[in-house]
N, C-alpha and C. Protein backbone atom coordinates (compact mmCIF):
# COMPACT_ATOMS: atom_id res chain seq x y z
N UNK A 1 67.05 207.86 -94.03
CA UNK A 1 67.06 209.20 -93.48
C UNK A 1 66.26 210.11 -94.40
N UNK A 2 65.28 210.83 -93.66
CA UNK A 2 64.56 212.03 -94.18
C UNK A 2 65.13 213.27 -94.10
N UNK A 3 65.19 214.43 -94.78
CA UNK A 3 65.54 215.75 -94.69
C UNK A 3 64.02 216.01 -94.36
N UNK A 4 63.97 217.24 -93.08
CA UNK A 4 62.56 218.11 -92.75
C UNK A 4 63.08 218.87 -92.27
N UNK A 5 62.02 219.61 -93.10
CA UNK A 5 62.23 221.87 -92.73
C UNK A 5 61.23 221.28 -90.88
N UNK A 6 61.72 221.87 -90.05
CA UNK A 6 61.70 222.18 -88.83
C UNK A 6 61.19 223.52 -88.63
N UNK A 7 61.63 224.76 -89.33
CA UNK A 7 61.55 226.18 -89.43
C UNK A 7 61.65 227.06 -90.68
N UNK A 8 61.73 227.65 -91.06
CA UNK A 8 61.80 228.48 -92.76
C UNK A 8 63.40 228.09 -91.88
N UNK A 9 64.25 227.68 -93.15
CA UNK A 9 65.41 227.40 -93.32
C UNK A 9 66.53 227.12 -92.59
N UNK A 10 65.79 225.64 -91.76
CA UNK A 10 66.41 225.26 -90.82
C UNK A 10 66.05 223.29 -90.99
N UNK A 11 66.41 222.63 -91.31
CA UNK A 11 66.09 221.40 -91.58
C UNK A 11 66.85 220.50 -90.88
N UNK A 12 66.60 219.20 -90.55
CA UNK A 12 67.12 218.66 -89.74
C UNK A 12 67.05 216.70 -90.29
N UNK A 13 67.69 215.89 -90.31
CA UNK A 13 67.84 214.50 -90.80
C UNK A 13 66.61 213.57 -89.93
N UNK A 14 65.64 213.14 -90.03
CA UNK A 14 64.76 212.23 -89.54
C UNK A 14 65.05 210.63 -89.68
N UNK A 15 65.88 209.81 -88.58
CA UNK A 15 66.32 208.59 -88.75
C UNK A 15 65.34 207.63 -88.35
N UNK A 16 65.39 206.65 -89.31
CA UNK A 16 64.54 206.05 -88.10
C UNK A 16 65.32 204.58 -87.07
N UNK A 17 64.45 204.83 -86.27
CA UNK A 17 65.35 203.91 -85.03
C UNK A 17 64.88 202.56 -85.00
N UNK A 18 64.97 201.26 -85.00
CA UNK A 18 64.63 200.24 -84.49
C UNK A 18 63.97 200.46 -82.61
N UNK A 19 62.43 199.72 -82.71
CA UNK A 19 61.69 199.80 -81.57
C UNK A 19 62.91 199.19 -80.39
N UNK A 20 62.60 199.56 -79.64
CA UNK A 20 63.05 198.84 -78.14
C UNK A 20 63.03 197.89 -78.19
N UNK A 21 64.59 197.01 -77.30
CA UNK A 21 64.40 195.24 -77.39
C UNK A 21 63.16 194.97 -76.05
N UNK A 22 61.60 194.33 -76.77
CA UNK A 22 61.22 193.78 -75.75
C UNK A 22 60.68 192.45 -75.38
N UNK A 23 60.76 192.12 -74.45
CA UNK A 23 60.13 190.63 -74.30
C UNK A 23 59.17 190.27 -74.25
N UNK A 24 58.43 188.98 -74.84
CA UNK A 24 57.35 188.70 -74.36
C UNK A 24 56.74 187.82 -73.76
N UNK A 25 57.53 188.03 -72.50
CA UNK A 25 57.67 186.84 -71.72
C UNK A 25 56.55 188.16 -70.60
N UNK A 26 55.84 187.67 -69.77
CA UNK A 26 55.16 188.52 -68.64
C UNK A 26 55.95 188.88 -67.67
N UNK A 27 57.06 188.26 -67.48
CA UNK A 27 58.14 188.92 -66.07
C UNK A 27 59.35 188.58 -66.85
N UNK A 28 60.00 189.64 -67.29
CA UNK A 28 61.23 189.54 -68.00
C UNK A 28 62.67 189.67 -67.14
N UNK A 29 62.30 190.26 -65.58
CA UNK A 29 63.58 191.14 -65.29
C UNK A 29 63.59 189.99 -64.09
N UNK A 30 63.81 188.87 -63.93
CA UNK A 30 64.08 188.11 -63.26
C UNK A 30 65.48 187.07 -63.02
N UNK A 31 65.85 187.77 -61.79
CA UNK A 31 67.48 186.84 -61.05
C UNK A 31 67.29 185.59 -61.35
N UNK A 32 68.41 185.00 -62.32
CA UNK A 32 68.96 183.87 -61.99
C UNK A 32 69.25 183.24 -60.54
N UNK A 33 69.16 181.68 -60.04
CA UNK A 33 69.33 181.18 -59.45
C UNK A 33 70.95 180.34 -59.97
N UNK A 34 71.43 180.39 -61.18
CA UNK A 34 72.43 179.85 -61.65
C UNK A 34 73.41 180.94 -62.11
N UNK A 35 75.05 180.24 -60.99
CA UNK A 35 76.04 181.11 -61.29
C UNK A 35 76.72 180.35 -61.49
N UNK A 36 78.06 181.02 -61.72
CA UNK A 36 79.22 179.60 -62.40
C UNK A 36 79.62 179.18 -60.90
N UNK A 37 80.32 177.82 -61.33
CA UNK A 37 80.94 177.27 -59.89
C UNK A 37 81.69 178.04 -59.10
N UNK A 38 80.80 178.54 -57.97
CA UNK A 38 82.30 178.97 -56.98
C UNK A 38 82.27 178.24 -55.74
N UNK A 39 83.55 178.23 -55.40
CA UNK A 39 83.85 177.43 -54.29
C UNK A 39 83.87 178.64 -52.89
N UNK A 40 83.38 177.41 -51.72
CA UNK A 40 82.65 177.89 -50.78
C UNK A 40 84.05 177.68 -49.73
N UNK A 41 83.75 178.47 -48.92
CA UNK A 41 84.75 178.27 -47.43
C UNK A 41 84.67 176.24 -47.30
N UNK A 42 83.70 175.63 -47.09
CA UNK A 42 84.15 174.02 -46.90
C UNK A 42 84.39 173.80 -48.46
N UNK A 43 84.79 174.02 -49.14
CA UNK A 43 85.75 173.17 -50.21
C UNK A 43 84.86 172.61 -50.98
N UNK A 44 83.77 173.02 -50.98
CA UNK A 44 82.84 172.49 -52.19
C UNK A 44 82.61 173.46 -53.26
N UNK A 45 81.90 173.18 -54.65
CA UNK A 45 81.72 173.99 -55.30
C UNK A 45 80.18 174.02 -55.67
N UNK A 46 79.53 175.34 -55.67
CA UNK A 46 78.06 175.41 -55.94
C UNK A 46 78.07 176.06 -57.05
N UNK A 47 76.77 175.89 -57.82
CA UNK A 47 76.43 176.70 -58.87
C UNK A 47 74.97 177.04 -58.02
N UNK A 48 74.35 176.64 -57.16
CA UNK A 48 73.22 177.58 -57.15
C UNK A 48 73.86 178.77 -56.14
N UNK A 49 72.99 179.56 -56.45
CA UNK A 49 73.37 181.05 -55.33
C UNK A 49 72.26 181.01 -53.50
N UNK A 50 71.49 179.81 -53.99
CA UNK A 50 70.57 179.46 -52.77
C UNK A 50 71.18 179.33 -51.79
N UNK A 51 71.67 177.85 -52.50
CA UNK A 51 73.00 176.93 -51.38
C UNK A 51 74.19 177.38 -51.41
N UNK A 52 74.52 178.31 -51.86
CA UNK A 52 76.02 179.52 -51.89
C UNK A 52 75.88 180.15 -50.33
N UNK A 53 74.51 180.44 -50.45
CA UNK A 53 74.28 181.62 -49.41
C UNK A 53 73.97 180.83 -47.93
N UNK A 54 73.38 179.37 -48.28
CA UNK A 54 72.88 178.99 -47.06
C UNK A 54 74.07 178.45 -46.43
N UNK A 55 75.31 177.61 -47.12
CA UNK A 55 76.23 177.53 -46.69
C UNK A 55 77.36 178.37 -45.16
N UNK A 56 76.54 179.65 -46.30
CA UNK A 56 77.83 180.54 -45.57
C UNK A 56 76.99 180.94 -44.57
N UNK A 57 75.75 181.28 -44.79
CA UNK A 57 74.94 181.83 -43.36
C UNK A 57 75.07 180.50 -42.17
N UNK A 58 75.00 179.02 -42.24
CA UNK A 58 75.10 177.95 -41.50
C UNK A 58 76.67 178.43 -40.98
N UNK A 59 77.99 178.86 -42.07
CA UNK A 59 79.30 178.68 -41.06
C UNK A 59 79.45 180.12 -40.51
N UNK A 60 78.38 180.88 -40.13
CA UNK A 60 78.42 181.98 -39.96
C UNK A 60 79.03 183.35 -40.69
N UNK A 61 78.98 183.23 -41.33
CA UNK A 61 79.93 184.04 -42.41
C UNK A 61 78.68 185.28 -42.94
N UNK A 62 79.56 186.66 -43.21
CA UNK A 62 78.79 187.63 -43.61
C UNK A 62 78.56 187.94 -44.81
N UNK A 63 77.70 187.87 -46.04
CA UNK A 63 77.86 187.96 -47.43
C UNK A 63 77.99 189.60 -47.89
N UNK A 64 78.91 190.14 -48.54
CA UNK A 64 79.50 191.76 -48.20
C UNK A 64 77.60 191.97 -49.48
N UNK A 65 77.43 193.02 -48.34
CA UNK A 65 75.96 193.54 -48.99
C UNK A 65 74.78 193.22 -48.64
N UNK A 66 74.67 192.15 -47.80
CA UNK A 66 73.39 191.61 -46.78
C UNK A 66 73.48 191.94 -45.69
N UNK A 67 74.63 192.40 -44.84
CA UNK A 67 74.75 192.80 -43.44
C UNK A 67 73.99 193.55 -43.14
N UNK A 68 73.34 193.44 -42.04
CA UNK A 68 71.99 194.16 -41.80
C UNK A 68 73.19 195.51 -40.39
N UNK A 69 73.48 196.66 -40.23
CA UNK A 69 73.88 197.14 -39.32
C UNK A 69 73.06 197.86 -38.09
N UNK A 70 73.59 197.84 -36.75
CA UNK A 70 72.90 198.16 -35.84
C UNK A 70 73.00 199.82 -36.16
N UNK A 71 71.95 200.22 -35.63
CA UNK A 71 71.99 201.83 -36.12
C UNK A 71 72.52 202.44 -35.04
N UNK A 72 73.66 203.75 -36.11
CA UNK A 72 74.50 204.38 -34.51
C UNK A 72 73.73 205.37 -33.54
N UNK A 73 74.03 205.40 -32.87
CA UNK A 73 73.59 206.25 -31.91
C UNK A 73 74.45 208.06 -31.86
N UNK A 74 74.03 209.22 -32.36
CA UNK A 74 74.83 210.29 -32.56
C UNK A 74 75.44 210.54 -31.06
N UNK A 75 76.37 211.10 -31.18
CA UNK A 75 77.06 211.13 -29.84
C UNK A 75 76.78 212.55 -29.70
N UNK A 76 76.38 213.55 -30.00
CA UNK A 76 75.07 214.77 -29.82
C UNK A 76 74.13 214.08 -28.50
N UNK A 77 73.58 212.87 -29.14
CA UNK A 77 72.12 212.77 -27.92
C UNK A 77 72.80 211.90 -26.71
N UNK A 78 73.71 212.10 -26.53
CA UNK A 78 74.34 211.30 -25.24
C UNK A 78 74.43 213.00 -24.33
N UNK A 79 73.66 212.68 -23.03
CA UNK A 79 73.17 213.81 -22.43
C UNK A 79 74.46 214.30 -21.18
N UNK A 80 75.47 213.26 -21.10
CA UNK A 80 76.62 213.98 -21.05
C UNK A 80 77.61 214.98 -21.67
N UNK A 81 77.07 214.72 -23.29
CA UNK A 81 77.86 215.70 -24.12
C UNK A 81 76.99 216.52 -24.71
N UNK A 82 75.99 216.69 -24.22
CA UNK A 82 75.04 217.98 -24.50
C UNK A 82 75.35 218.70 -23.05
N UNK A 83 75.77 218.20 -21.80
CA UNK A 83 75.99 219.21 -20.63
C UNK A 83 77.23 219.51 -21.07
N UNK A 84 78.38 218.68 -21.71
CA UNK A 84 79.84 219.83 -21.82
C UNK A 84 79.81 219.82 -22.41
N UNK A 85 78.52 220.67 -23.79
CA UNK A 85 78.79 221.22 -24.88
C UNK A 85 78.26 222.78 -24.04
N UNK A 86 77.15 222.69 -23.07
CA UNK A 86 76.64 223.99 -22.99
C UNK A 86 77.24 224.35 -21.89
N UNK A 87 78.02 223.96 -20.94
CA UNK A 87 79.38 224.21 -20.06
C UNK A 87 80.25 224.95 -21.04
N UNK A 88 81.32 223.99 -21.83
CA UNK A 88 82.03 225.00 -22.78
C UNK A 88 81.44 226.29 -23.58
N UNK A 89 80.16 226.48 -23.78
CA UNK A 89 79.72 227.41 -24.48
C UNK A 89 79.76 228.26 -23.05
N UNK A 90 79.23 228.25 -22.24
CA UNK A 90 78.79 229.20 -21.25
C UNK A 90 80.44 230.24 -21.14
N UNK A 91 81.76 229.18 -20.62
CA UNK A 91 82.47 229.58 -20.45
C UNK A 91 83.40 230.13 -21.77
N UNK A 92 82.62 230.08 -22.60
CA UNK A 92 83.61 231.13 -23.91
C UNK A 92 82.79 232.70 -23.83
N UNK A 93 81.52 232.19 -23.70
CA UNK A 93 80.54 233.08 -23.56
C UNK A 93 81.37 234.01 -21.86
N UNK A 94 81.68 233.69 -21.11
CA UNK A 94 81.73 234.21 -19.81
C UNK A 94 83.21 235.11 -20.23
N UNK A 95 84.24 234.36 -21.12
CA UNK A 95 85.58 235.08 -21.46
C UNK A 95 84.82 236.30 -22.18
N UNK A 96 84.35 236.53 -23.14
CA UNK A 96 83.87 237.37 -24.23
C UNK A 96 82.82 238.16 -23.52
N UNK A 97 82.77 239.29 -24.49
CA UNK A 97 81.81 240.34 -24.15
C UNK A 97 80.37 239.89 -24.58
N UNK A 98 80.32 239.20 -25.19
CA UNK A 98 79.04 239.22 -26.11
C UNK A 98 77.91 238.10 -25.07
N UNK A 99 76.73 238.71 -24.95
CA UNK A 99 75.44 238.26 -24.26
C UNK A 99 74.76 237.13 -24.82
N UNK A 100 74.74 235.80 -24.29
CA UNK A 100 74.23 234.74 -24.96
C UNK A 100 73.13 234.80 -24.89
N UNK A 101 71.76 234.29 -25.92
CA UNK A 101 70.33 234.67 -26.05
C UNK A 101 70.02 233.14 -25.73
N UNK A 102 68.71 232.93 -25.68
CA UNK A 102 68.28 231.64 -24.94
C UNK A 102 67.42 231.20 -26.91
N UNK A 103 67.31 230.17 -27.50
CA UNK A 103 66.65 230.24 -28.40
C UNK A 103 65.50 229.49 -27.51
N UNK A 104 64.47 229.55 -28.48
CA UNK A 104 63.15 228.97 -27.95
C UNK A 104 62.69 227.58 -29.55
C-alpha cells in the first residue's frame, strides 16, 4: 500500500490488486456436456445432459425452462369486448351529465 496526496491535504491508500483471473484458452465460457448422475423418468441414470434431455423429449415430458408458450391473446382485442366496453361507457356516460368527446 501507497499513501497519495489526491488534493492539498487529502490522501488516500493506493493498493494494488492482482489482474483478473483469465484464460487462455480461445473460448473459455463454455457448457459442460457432463453432470452428475441423475436418474431419468425410465429408471436409468445419465451423466450426459444430451441424453438427459433426449430421453425426456422421446417420453414426452417438459424440461421446466425450454417450454416454448403459445402467445396469449389480450382479451381487449376480442371485438366482443371492445363493443361492451363502449356500450358500458356510453351508458355511464348517458346516467351523468358530462359530454363524451370522440378521440381521433
Amino acid at each position: 500500500m501507497t499513501l497519495v496526496e489526491i488534493e492539498p491535504g487529502r490522501f488516500r491508500f493506493v493498493r494494488s490488486s492482482p489482474p483478473p483471473a483469465r484464460s487462455t484458452l480461445p473460448c473459455p465460457h463454455v457448457i459442460s456436456d457432463i453432470m452428475p448422475e441423475t436418474e431419468q423418468v425410465d429408471g436409468r441414470f445419465y451423466s450426459s445432459k444430451r441424453a438427459f434431455r433426449a430421453v425426456g423429449r422421446a417420453l414426452g415430458l417438459t424440461e421446466v425452462g425450454n417450454e416454448k408458450f403459445k402467445p396469449k391473446q389480450r382479451a381487449s382485442a376480442d371485438p366482443n369486448v371492445k363493443k361492451a366496453r363502449r356500450e358500458a361507457l356510453q351508458r355511464a356516460f348517458a346516467r351523468s351529465d358530462v359530454k363524451p368527446t370522440r378521440r381521433r
